[in-house]
ModelCIF file with pLDDT and N, C-alpha, C, O atoms, coordinates in Angstrom:
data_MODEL
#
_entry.id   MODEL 
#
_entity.id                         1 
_entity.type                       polymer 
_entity.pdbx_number_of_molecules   1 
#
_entity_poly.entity_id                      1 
_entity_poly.type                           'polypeptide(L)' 
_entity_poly.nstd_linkage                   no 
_entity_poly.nstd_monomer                   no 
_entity_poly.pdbx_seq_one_letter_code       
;(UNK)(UNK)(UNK)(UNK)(UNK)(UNK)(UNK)(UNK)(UNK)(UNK)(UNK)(UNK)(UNK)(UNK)(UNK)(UNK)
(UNK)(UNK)(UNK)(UNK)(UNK)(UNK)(UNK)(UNK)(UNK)(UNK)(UNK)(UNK)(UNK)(UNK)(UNK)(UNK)
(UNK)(UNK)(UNK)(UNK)(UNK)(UNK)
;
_entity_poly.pdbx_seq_one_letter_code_can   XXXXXXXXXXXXXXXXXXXXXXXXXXXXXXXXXXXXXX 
_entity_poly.pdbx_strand_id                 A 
#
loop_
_entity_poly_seq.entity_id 
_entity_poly_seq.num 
_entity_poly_seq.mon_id 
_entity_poly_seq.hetero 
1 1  UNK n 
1 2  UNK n 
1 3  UNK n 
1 4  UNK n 
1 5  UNK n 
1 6  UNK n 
1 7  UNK n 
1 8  UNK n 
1 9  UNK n 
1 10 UNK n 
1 11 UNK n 
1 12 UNK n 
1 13 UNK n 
1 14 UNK n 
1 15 UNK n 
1 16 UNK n 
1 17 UNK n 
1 18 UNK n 
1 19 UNK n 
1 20 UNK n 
1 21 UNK n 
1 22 UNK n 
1 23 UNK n 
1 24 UNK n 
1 25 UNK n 
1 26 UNK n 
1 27 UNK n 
1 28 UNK n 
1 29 UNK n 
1 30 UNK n 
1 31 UNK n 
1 32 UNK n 
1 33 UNK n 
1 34 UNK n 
1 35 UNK n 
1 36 UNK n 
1 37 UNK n 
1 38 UNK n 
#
_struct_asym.id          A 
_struct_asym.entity_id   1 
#
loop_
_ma_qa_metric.id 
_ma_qa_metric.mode 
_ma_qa_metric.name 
_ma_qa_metric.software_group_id 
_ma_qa_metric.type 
1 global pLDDT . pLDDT 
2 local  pLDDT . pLDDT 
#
_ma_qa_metric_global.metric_id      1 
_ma_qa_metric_global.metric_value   88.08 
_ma_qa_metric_global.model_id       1 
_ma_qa_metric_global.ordinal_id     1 
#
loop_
_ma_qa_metric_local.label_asym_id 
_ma_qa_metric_local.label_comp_id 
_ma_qa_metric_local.label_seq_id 
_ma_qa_metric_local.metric_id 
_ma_qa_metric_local.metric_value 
_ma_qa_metric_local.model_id 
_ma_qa_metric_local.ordinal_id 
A UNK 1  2 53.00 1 1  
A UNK 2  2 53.00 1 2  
A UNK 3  2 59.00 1 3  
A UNK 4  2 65.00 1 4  
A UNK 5  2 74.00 1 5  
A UNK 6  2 77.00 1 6  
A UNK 7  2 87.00 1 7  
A UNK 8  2 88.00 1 8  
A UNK 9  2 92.00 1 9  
A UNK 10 2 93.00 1 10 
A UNK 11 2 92.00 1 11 
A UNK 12 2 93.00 1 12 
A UNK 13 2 95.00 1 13 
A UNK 14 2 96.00 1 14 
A UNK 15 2 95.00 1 15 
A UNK 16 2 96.00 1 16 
A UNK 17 2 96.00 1 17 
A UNK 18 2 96.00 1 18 
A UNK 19 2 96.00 1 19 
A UNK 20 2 96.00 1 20 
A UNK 21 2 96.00 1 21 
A UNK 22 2 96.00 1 22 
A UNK 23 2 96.00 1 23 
A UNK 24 2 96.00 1 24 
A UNK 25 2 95.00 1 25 
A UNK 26 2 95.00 1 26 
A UNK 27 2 96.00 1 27 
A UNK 28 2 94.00 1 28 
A UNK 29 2 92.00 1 29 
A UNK 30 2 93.00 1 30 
A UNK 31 2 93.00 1 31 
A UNK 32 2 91.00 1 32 
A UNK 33 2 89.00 1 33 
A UNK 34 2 91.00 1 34 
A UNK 35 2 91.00 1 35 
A UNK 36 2 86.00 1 36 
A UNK 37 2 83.00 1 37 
A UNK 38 2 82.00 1 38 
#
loop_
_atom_site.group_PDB 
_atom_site.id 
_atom_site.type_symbol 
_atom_site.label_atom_id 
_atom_site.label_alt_id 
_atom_site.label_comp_id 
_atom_site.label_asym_id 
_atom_site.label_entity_id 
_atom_site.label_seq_id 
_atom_site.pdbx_PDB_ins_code 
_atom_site.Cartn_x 
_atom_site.Cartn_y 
_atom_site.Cartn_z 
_atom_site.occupancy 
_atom_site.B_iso_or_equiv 
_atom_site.pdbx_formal_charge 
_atom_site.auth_seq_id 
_atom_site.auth_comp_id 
_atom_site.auth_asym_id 
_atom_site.auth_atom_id 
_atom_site.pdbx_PDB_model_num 
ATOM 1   N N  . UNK A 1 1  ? 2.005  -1.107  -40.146 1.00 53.00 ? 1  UNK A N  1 
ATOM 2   C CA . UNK A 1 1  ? 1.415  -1.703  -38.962 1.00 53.00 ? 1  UNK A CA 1 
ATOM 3   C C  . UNK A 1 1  ? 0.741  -0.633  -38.113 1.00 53.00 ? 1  UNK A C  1 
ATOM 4   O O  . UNK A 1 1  ? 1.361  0.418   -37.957 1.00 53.00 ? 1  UNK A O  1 
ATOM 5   N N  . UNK A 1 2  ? -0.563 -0.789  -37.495 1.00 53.00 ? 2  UNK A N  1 
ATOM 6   C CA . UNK A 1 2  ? -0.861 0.000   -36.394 1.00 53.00 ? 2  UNK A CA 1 
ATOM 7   C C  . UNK A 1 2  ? -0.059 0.691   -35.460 1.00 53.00 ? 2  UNK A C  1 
ATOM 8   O O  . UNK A 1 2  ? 1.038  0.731   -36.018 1.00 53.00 ? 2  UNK A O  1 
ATOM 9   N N  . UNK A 1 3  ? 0.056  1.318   -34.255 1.00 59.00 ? 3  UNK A N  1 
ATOM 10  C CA . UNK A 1 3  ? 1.160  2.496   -33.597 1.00 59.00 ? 3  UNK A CA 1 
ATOM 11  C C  . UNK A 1 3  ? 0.569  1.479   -32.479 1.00 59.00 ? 3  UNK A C  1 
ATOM 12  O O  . UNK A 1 3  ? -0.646 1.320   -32.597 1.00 59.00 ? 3  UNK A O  1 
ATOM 13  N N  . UNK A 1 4  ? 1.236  0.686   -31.313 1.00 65.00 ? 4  UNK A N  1 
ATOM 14  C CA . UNK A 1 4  ? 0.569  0.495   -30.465 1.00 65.00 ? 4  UNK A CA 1 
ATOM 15  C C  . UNK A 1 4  ? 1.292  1.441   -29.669 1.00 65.00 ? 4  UNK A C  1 
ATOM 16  O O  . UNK A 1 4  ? 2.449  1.829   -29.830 1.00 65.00 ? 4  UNK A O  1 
ATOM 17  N N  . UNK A 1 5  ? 0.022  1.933   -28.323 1.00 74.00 ? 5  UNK A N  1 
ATOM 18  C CA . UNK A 1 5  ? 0.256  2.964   -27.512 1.00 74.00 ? 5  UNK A CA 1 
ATOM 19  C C  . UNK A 1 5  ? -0.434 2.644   -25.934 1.00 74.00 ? 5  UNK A C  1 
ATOM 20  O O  . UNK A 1 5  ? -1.267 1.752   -25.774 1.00 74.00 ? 5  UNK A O  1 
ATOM 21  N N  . UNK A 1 6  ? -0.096 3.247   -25.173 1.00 77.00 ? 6  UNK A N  1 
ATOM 22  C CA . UNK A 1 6  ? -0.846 2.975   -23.871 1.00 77.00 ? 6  UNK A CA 1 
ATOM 23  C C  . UNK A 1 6  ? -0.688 3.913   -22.992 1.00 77.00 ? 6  UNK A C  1 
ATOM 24  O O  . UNK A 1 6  ? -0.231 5.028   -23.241 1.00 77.00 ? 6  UNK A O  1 
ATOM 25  N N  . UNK A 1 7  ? -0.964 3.615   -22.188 1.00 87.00 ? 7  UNK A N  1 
ATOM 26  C CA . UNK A 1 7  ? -1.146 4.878   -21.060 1.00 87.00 ? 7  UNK A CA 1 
ATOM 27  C C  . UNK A 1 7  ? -1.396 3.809   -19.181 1.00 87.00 ? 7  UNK A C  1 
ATOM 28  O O  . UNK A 1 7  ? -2.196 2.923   -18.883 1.00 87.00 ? 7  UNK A O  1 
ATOM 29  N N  . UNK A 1 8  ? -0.481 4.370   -18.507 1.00 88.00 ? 8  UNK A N  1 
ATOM 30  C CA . UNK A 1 8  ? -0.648 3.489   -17.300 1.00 88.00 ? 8  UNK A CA 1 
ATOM 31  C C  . UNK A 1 8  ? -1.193 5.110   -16.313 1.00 88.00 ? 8  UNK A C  1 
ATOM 32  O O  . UNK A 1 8  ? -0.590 6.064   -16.805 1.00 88.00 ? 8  UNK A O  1 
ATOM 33  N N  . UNK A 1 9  ? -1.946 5.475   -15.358 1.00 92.00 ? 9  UNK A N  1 
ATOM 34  C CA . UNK A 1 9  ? -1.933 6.380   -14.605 1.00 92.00 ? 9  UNK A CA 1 
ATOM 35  C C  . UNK A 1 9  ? -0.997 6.352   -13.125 1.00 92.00 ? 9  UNK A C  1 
ATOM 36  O O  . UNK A 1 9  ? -0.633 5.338   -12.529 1.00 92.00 ? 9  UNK A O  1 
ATOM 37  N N  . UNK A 1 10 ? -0.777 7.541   -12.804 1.00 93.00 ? 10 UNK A N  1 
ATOM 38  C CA . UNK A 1 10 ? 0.501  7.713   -11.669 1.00 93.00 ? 10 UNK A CA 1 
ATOM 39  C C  . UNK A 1 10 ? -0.028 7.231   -10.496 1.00 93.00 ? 10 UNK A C  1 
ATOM 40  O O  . UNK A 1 10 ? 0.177  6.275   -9.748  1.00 93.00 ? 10 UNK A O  1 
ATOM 41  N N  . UNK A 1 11 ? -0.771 8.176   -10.556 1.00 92.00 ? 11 UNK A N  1 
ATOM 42  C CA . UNK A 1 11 ? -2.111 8.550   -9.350  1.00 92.00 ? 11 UNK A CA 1 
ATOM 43  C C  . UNK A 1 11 ? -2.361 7.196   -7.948  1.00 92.00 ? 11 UNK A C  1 
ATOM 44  O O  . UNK A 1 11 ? -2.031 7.077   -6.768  1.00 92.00 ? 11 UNK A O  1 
ATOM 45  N N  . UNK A 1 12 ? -3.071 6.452   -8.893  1.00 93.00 ? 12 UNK A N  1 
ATOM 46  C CA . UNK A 1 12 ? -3.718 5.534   -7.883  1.00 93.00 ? 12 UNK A CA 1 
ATOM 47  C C  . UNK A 1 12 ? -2.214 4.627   -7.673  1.00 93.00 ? 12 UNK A C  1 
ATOM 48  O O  . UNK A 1 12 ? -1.993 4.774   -6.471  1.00 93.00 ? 12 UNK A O  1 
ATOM 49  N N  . UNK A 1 13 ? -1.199 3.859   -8.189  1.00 95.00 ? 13 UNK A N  1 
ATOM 50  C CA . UNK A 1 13 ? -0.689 2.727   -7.751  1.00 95.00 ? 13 UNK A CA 1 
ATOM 51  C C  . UNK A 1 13 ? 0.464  3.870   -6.960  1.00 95.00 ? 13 UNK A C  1 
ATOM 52  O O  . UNK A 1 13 ? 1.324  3.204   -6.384  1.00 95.00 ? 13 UNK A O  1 
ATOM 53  N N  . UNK A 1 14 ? 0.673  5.236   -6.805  1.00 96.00 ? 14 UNK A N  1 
ATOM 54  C CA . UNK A 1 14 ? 1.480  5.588   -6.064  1.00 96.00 ? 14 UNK A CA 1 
ATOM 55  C C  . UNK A 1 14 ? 0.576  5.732   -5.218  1.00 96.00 ? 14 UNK A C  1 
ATOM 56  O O  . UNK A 1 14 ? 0.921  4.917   -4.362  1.00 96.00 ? 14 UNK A O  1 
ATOM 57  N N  . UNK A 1 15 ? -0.562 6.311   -4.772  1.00 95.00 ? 15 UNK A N  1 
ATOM 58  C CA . UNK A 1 15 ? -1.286 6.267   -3.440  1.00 95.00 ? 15 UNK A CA 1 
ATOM 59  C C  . UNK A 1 15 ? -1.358 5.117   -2.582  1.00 95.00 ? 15 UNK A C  1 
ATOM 60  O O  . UNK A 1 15 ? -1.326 5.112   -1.351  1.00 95.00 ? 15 UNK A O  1 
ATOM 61  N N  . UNK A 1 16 ? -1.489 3.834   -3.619  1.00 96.00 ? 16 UNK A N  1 
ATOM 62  C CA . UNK A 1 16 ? -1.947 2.818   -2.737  1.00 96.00 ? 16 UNK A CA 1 
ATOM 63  C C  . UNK A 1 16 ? -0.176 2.243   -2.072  1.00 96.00 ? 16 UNK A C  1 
ATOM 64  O O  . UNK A 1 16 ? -0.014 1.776   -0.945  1.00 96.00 ? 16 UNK A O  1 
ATOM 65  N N  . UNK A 1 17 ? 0.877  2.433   -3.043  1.00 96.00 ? 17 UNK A N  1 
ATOM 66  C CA . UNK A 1 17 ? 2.187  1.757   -2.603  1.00 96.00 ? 17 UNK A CA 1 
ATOM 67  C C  . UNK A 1 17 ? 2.364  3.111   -1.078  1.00 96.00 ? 17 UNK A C  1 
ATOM 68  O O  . UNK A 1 17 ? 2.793  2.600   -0.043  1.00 96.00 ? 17 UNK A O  1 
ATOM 69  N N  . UNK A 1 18 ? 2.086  4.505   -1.008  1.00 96.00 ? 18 UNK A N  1 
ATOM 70  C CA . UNK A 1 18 ? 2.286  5.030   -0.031  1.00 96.00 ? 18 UNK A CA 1 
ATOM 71  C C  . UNK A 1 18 ? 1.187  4.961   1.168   1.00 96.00 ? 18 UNK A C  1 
ATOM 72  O O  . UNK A 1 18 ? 1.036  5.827   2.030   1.00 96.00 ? 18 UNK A O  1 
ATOM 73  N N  . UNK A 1 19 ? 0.458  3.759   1.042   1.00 96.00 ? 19 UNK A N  1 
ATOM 74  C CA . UNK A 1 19 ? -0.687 3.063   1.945   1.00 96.00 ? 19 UNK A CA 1 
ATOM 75  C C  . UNK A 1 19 ? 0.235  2.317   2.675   1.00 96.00 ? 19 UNK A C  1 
ATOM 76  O O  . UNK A 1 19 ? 0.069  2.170   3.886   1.00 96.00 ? 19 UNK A O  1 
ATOM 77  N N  . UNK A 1 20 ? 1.050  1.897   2.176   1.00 96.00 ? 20 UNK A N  1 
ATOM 78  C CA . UNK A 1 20 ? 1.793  0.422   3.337   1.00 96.00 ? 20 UNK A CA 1 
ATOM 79  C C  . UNK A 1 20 ? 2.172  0.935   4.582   1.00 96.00 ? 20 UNK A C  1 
ATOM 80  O O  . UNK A 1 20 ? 2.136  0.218   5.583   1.00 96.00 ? 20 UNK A O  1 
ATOM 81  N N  . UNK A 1 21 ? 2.540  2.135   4.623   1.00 96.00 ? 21 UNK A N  1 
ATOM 82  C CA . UNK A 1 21 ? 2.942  2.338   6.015   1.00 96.00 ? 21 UNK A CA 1 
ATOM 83  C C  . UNK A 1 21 ? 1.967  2.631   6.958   1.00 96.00 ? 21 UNK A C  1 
ATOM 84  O O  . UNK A 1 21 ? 2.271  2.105   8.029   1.00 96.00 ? 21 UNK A O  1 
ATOM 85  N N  . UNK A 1 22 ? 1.184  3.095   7.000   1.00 96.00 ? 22 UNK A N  1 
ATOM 86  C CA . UNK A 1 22 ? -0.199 3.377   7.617   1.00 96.00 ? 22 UNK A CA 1 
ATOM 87  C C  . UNK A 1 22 ? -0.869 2.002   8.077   1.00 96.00 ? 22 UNK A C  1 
ATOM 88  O O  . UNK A 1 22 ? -1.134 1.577   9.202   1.00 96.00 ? 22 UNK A O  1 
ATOM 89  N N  . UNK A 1 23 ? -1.054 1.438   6.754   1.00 96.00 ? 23 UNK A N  1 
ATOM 90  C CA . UNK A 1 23 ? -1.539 0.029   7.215   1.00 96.00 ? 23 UNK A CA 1 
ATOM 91  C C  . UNK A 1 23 ? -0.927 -1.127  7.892   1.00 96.00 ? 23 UNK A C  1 
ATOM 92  O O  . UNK A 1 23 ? -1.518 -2.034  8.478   1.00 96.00 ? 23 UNK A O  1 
ATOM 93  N N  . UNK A 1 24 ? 0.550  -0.943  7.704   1.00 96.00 ? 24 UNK A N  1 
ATOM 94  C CA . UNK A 1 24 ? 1.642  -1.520  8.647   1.00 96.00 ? 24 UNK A CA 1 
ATOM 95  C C  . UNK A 1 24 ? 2.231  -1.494  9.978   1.00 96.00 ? 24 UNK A C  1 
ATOM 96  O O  . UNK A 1 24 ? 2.754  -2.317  10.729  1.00 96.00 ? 24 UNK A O  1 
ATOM 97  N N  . UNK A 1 25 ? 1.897  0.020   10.003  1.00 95.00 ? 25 UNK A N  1 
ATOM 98  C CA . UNK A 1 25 ? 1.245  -0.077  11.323  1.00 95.00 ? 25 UNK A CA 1 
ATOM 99  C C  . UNK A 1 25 ? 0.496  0.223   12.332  1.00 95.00 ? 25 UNK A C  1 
ATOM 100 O O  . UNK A 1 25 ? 0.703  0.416   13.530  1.00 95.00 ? 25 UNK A O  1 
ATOM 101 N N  . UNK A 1 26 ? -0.403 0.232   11.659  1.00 95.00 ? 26 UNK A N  1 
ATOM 102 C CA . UNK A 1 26 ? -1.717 -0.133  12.265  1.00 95.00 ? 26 UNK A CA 1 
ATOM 103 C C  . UNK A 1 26 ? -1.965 -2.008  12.024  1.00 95.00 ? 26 UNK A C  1 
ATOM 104 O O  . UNK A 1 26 ? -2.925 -2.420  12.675  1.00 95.00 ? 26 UNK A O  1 
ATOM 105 N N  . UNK A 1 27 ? -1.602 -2.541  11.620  1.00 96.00 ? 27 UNK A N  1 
ATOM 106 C CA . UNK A 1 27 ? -0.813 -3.825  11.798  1.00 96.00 ? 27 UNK A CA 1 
ATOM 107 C C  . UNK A 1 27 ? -0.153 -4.298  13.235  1.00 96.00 ? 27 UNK A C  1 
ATOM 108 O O  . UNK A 1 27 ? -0.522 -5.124  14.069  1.00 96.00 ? 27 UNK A O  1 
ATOM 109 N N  . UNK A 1 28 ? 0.807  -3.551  13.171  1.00 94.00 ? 28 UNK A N  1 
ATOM 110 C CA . UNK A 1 28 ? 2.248  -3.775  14.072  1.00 94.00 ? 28 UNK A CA 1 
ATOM 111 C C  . UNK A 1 28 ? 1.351  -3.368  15.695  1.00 94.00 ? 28 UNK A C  1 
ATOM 112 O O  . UNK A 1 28 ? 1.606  -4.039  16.695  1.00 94.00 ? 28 UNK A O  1 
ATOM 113 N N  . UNK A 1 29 ? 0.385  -2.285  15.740  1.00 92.00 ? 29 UNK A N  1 
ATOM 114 C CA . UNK A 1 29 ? -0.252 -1.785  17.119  1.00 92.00 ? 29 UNK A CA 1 
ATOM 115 C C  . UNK A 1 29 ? -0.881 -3.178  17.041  1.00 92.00 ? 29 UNK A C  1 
ATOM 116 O O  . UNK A 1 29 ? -0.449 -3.857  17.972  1.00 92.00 ? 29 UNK A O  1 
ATOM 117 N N  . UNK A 1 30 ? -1.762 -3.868  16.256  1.00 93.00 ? 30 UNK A N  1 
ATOM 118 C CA . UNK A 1 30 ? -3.057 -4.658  16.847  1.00 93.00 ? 30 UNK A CA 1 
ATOM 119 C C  . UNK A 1 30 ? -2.254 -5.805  17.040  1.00 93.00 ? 30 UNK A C  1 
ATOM 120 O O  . UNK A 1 30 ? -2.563 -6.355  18.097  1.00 93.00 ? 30 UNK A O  1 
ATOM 121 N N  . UNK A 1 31 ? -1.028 -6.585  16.223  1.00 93.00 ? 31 UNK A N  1 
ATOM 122 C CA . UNK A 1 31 ? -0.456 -7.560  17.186  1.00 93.00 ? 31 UNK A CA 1 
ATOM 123 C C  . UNK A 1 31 ? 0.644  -7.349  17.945  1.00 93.00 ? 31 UNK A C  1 
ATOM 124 O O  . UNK A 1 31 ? 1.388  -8.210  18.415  1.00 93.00 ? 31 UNK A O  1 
ATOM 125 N N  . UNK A 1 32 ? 0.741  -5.849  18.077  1.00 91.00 ? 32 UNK A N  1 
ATOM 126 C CA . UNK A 1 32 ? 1.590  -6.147  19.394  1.00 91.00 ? 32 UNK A CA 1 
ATOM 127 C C  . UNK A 1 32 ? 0.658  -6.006  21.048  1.00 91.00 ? 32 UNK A C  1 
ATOM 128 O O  . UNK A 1 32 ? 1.074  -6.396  22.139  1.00 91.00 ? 32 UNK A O  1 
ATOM 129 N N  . UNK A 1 33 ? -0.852 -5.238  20.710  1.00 89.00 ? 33 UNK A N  1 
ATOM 130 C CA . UNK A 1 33 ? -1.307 -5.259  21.670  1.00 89.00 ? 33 UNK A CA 1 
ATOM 131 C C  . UNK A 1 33 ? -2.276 -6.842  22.049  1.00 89.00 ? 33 UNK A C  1 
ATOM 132 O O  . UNK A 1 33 ? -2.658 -7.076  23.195  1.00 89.00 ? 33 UNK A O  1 
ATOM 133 N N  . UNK A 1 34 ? -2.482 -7.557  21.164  1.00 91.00 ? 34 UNK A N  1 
ATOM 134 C CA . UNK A 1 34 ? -3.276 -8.771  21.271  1.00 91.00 ? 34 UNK A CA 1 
ATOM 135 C C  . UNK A 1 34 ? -2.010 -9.945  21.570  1.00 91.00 ? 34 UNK A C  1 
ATOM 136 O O  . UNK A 1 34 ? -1.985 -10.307 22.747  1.00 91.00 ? 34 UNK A O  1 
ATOM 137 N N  . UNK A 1 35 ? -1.213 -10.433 20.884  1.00 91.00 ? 35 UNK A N  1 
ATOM 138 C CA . UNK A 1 35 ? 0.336  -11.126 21.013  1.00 91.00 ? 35 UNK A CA 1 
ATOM 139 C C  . UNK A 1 35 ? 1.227  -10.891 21.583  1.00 91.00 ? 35 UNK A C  1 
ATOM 140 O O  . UNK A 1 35 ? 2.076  -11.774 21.467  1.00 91.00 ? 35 UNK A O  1 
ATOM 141 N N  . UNK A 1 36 ? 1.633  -9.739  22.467  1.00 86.00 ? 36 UNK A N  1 
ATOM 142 C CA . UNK A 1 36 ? 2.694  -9.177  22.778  1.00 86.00 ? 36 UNK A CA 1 
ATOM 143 C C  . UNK A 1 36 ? 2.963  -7.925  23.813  1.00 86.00 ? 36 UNK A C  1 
ATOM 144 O O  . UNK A 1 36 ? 4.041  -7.387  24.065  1.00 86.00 ? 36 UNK A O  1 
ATOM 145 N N  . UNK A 1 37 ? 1.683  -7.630  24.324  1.00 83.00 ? 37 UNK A N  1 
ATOM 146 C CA . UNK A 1 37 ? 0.916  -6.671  25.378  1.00 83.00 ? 37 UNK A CA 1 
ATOM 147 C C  . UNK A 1 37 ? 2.212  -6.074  26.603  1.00 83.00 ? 37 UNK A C  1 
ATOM 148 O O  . UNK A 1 37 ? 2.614  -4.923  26.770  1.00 83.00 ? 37 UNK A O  1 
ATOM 149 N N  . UNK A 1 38 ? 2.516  -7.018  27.127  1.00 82.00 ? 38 UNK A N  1 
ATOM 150 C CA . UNK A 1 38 ? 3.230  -6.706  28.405  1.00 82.00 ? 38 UNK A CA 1 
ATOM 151 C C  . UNK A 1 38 ? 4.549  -6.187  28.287  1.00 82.00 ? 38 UNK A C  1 
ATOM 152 O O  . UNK A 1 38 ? 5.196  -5.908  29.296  1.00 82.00 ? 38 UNK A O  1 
#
């Protein structure tokens, strides 16, 4: 039978999973200043 083989890269899906926090909050600032201000 053929060898099946593959290859996934590290790189990009660990950059983007260490995106959530940045974008979370910067999230968390825009509704707490539009929803929740005072």
């Amino acid at each position: 039978q053929a060898r099946r083989h593959f290859r996934i890269p590290v790189g990009p899906p660990l950059a983007l999973g260490l995106l959530q926090m940045p974008v979370g909050m910067a999230y968390n600032l825009v509704m707490a200043i539009t929803t929740d201000f005072q």
